[in-house]
Protein backbone atom coordinates (compact mmCIF):
# COMPACT_ATOMS: atom_id res chain seq x y z
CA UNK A 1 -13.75 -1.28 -17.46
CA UNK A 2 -11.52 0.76 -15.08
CA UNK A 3 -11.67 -0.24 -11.32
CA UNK A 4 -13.93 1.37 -9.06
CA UNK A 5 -12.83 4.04 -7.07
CA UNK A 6 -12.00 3.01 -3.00
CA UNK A 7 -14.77 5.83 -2.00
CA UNK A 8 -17.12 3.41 -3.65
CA UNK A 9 -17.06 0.64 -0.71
CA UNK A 10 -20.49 0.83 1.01
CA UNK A 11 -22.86 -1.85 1.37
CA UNK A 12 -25.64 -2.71 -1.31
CA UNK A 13 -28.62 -1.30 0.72
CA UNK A 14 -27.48 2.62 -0.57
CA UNK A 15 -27.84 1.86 -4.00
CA UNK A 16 -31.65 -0.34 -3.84
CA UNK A 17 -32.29 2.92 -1.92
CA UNK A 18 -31.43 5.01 -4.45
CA UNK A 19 -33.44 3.01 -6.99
CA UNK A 20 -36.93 2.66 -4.96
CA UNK A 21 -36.75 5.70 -3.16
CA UNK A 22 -39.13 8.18 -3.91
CA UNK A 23 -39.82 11.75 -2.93
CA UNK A 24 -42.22 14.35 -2.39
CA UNK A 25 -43.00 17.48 -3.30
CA UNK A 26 -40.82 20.73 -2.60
CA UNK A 27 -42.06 23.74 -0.67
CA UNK A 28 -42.05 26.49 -2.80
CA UNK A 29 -38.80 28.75 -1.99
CA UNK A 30 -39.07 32.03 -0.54
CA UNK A 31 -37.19 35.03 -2.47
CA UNK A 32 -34.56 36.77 -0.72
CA UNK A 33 -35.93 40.68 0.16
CA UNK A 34 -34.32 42.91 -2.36
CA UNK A 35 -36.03 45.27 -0.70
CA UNK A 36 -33.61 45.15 2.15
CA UNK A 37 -30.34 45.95 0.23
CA UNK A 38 -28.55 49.35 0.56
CA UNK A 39 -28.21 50.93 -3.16
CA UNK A 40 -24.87 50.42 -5.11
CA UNK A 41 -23.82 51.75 -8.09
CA UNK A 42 -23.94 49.10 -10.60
CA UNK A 43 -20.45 50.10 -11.90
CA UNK A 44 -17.87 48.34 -9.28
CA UNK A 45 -14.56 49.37 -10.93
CA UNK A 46 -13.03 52.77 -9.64
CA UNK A 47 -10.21 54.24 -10.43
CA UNK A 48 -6.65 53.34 -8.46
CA UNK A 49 -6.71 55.08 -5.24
CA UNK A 50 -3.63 56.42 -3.51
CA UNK A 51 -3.33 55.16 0.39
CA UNK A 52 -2.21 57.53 2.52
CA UNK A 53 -1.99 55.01 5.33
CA UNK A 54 -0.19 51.85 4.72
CA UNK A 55 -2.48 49.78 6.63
CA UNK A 56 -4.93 50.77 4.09
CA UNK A 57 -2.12 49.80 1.30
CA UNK A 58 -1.57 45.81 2.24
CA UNK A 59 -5.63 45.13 3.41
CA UNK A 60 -6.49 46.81 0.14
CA UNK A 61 -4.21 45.75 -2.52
CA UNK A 62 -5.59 46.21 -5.78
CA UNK A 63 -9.16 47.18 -4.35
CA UNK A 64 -9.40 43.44 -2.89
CA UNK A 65 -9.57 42.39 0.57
CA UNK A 66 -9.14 39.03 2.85
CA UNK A 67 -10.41 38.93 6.40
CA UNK A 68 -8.39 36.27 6.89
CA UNK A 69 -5.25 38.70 6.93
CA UNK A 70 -7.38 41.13 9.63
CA UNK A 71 -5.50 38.75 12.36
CA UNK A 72 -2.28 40.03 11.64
CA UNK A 73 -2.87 44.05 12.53
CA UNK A 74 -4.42 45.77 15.81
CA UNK A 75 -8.46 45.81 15.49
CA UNK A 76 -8.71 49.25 16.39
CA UNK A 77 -6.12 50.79 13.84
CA UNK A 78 -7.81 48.82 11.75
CA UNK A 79 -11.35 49.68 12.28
CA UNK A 80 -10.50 53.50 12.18
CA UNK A 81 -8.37 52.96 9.11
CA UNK A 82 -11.93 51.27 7.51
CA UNK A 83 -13.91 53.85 8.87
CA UNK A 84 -12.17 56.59 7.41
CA UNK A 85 -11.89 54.95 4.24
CA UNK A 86 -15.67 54.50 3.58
CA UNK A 87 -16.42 57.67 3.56
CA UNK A 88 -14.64 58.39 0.33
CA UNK A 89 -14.29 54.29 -1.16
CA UNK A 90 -16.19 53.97 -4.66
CA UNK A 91 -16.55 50.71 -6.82
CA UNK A 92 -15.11 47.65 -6.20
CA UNK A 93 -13.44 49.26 -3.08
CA UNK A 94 -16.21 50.20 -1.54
CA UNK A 95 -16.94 46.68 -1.51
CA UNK A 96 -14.10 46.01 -0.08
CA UNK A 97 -14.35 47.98 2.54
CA UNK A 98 -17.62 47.16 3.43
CA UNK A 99 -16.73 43.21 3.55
CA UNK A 100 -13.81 43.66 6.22
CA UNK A 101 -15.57 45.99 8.31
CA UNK A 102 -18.94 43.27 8.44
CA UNK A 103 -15.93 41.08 9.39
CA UNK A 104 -15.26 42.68 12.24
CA UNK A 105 -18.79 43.17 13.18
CA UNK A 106 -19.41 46.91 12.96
CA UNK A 107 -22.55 47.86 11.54
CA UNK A 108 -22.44 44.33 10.40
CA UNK A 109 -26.39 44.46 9.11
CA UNK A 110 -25.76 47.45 6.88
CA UNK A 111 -22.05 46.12 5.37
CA UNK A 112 -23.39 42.99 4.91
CA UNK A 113 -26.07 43.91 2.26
CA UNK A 114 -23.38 45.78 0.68
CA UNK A 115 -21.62 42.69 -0.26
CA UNK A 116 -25.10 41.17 -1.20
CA UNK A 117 -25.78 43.82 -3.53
CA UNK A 118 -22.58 43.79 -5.19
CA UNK A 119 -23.03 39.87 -5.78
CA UNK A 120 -26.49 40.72 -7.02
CA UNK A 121 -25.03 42.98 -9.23
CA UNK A 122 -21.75 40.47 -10.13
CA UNK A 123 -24.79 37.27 -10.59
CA UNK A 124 -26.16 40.00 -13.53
CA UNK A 125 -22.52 40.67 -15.09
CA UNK A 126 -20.77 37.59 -15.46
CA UNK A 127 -17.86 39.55 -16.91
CA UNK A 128 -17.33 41.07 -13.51
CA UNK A 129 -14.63 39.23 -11.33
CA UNK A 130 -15.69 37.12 -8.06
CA UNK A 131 -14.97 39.62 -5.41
CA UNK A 132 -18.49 39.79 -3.81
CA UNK A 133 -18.72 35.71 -4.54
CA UNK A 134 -16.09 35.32 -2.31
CA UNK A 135 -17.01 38.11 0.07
CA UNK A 136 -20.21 36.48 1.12
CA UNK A 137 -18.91 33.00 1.81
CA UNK A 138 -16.13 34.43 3.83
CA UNK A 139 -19.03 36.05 6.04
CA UNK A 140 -21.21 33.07 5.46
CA UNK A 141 -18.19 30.83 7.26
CA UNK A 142 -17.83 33.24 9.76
CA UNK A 143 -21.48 32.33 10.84
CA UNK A 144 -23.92 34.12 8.88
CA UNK A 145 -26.10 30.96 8.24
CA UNK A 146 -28.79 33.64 6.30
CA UNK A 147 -26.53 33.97 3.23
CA UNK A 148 -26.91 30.26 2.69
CA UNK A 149 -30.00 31.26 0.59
CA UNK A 150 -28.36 33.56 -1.82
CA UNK A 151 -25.24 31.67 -2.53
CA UNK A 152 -27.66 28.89 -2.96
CA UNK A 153 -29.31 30.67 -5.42
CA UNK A 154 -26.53 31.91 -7.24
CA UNK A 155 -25.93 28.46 -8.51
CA UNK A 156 -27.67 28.87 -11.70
CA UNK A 157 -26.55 32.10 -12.61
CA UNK A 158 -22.63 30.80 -12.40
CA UNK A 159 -20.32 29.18 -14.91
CA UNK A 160 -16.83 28.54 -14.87
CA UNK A 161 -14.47 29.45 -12.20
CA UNK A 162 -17.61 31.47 -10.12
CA UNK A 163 -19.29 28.08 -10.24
CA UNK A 164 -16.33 26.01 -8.94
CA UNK A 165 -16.28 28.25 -6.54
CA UNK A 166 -19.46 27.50 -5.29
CA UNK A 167 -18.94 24.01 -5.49
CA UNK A 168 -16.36 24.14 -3.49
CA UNK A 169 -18.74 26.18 -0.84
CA UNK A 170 -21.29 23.50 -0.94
CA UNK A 171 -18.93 20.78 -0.44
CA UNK A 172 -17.55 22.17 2.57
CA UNK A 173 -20.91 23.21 4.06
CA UNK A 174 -22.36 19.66 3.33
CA UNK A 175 -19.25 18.19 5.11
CA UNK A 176 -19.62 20.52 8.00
CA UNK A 177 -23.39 20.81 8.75
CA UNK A 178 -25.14 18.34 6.66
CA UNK A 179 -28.48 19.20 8.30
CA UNK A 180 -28.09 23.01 7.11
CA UNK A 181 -27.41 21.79 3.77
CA UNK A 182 -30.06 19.78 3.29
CA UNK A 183 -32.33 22.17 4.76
CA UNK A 184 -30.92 25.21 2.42
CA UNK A 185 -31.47 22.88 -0.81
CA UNK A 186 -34.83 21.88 0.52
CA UNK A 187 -36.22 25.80 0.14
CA UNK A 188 -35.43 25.33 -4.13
CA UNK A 189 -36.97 23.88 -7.20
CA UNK A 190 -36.30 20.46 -8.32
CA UNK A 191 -34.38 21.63 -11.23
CA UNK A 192 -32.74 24.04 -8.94
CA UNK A 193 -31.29 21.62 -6.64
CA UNK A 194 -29.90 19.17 -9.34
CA UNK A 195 -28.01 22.04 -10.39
CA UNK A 196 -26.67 22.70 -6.53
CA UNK A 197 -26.19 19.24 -5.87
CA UNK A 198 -24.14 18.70 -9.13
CA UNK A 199 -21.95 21.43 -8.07
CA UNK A 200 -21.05 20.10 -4.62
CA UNK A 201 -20.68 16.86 -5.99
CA UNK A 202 -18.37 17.55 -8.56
CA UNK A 203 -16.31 19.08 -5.35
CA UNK A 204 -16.56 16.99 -2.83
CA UNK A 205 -15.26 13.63 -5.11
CA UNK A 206 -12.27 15.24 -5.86
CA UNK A 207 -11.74 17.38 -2.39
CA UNK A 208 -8.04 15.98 -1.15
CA UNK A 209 -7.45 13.48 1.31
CA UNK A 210 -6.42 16.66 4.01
CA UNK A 211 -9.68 18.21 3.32
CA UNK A 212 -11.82 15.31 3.18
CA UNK A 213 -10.48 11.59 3.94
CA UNK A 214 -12.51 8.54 2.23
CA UNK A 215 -13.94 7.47 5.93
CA UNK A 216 -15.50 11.51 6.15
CA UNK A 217 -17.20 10.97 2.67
CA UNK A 218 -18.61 7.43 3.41
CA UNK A 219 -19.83 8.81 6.75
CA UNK A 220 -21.51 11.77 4.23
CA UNK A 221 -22.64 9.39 1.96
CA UNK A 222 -24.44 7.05 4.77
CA UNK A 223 -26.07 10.18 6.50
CA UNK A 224 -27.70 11.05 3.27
CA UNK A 225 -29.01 6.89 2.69
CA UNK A 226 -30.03 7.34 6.64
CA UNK A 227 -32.06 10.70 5.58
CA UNK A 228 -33.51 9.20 2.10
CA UNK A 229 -34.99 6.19 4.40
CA UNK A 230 -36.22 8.31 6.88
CA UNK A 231 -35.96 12.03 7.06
CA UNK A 232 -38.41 14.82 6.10
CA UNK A 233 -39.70 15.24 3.29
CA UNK A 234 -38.30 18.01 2.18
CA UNK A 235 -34.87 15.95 3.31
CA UNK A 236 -35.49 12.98 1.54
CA UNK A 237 -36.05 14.78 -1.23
CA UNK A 238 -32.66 17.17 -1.02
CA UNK A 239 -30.60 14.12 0.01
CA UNK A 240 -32.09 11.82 -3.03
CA UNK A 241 -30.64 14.96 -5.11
CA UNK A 242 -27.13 14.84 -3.52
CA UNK A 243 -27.36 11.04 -4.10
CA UNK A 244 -28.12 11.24 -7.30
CA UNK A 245 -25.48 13.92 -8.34
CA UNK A 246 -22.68 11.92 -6.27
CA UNK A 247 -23.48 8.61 -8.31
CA UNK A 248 -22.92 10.33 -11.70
CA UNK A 249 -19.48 11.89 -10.09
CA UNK A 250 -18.32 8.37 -9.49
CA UNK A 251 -20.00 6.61 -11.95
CA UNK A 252 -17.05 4.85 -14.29
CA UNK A 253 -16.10 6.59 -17.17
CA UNK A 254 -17.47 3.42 -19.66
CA UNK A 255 -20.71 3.02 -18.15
CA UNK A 256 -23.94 4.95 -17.79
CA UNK A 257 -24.82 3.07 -15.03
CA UNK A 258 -23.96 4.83 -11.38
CA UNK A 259 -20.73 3.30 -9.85
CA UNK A 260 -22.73 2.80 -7.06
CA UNK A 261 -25.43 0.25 -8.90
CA UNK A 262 -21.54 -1.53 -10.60
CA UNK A 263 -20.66 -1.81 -7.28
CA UNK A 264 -23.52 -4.19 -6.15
CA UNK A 265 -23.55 -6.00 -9.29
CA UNK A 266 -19.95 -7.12 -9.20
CA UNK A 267 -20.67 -8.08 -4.83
C-alpha cells in the first residue's frame, strides 16, 4: 500500500464524522431567469474582422479578450474603442466585447447577460470553445457573487477541459469564501452537488503548494468537519458532499476505503 499523502494528517474525529453524520433534505433550487437575457444569435463564430484601431487589434486578438490585460491601456481610449466596436461586433466578438466592457462597469447589467447567454448557448454546443466559460468567472471574481448560480449549474453540462475549468473555479471559490460555497451548492440537487463537489475536489488536491499550501487545505478541510457537526442544514448537507468527494480524491490508489478512514485505522 503506498503511503498516505501529508494532506492526510488530521485527527480521527473528521473521519467518525464523516461516517455518522447525516443530513437533511435540500431546498429545492431556484432556476436562473432566462427571461432576463438579451437575445444572441446562436451562431458565435464571425468572420475575421479588420481593426482599424490597434487598441482594438491586441484586446481583441483572434475575437478573444482578457480583462486582465485592460490594466495596461488608458480606460477611456479604451472604453470608446469598445463602444465603437459594439455597434458593428458579431459572433464570438461580440462577446468579446461585451465581457470587457461589463469589466469596466459600463452598462454592466446589460453586457453581463450577454456573456450569460453566450455560455447558455456554449453549455448547449459542447463543440463550441470556452470563451463565455471563462468570461463569466472572470466577472464572477471581479465580484459578481450572482453568477455563482449558473457556473454552478453548468457543472453537469461540462466534460473535459470546460469541466476542469470549473473545477478549478470551485476550488478557488471554496478556498476563498467557504461560506458562499457552501451556500451556492446548498441551492442544488443531491446528485447535482456530488457532481460539483467532485469537480472542486479533483482541483483543490492537486492545486500547487503557491496556490494552496497543505496548512490552507487542512484549515478547509476542518471548516467543513466544524460545519458537518454543526452548521445548517442545508450546510451540513453541502459540506458532507465536499467531504465525501475530497475522501475519494485522497483515498489510496489500492483501497476503496477513503484515505481518511486508513488514516485512523493505522493511528
Amino acid at each position: 500500500m503506498k503511503p498516505l499523502p501529508r494532506r492526510l494528517c488530521f485527527g480521527a474525529l473528521a473521519a467518525g464524522l464523516l461516517i455518522t453524520g447525516g443530513y437533511v433534505c435540500l431546498h429545492s433550487r431556484a432556476n436562473w431567469p432566462a427571461s432576463s437575457l438579451p437575445n444572441l444569435a446562436t451562431e458565435n463564430v464571425a468572420a475575421k474582422e479588420v481593426d482599424s484601431d490597434p487598441l482594438l487589434g491586441e484586446l481583441l486578438a483572434d475575437d478573444y479578450a482578457d480583462a486582465e490585460e485592460l490594466e495596461y491601456y488608458d480606460r477611456k481610449a479604451v472604453r470608446q474603442a469598445l463602444l465603437a466596436e459594439q455597434t458593428r461586433a458579431t459572433g464570438k466578438r461580440a462577446v468579446a466585447v461585451a465581457y470587457l466592457l461589463a469589466a469596466l462597469d459600463e452598462d454592466y447589467v446589460r453586457n453581463r447577460d450577454i456573456v450569460l447567454r453566450a455560455l447558455e448557448a456554449r453549455l448547449s454546443d459542447p463543440t463550441e470553445d470556452d470563451d463565455a466559460i471563462e468570461y463569466a468567472i472572470s466577472l464572477c471574481k471581479r465580484g459578481d457573487q450572482t453568477l455563482r448560480y449558473p457556473l454552478f449549474a453548468a457543472a453537469d453540462r461540462c466534460i473535459g477541459e470546460s469541466a476542469e475549468l470549473l473545477g478549478i473555479f470551485y476550488a478557488e471559490l471554496i478556498a476563498s469564501d467557504i461560506e458562499g460555497f457552501l451556500e451556492t451548492l446548498g441551492q442544488f440537487s443531491a446528485a447535482e452537488q456530488r457532481r460539483i463537489a467532485g469537480l472542486m475536489a479533483q482541483s483543490l488536491v492537486v492545486a500547487p503548494e503557491e496556490q494552496v499550501s497543505d496548512e490552507q487545505f487542512d484549515a478547509i478541510y476542518e471548516s467543513l468537519v466544524q460545519r458537518l457537526k454543526a452548521g445548517k442544514p442545508t450546510a451540513r448537507a453541502a459540506a458532507k458532499r465536499c467531504l465525501e468527494a475530497l475522501d475519494r480524491e485522497l483515498a489510496d490508489d489500492d483501497s476503496p476505503v477513503p484515505a481518511v478512514l486508513l488514516a485512523r485505522e493505522q493511528a
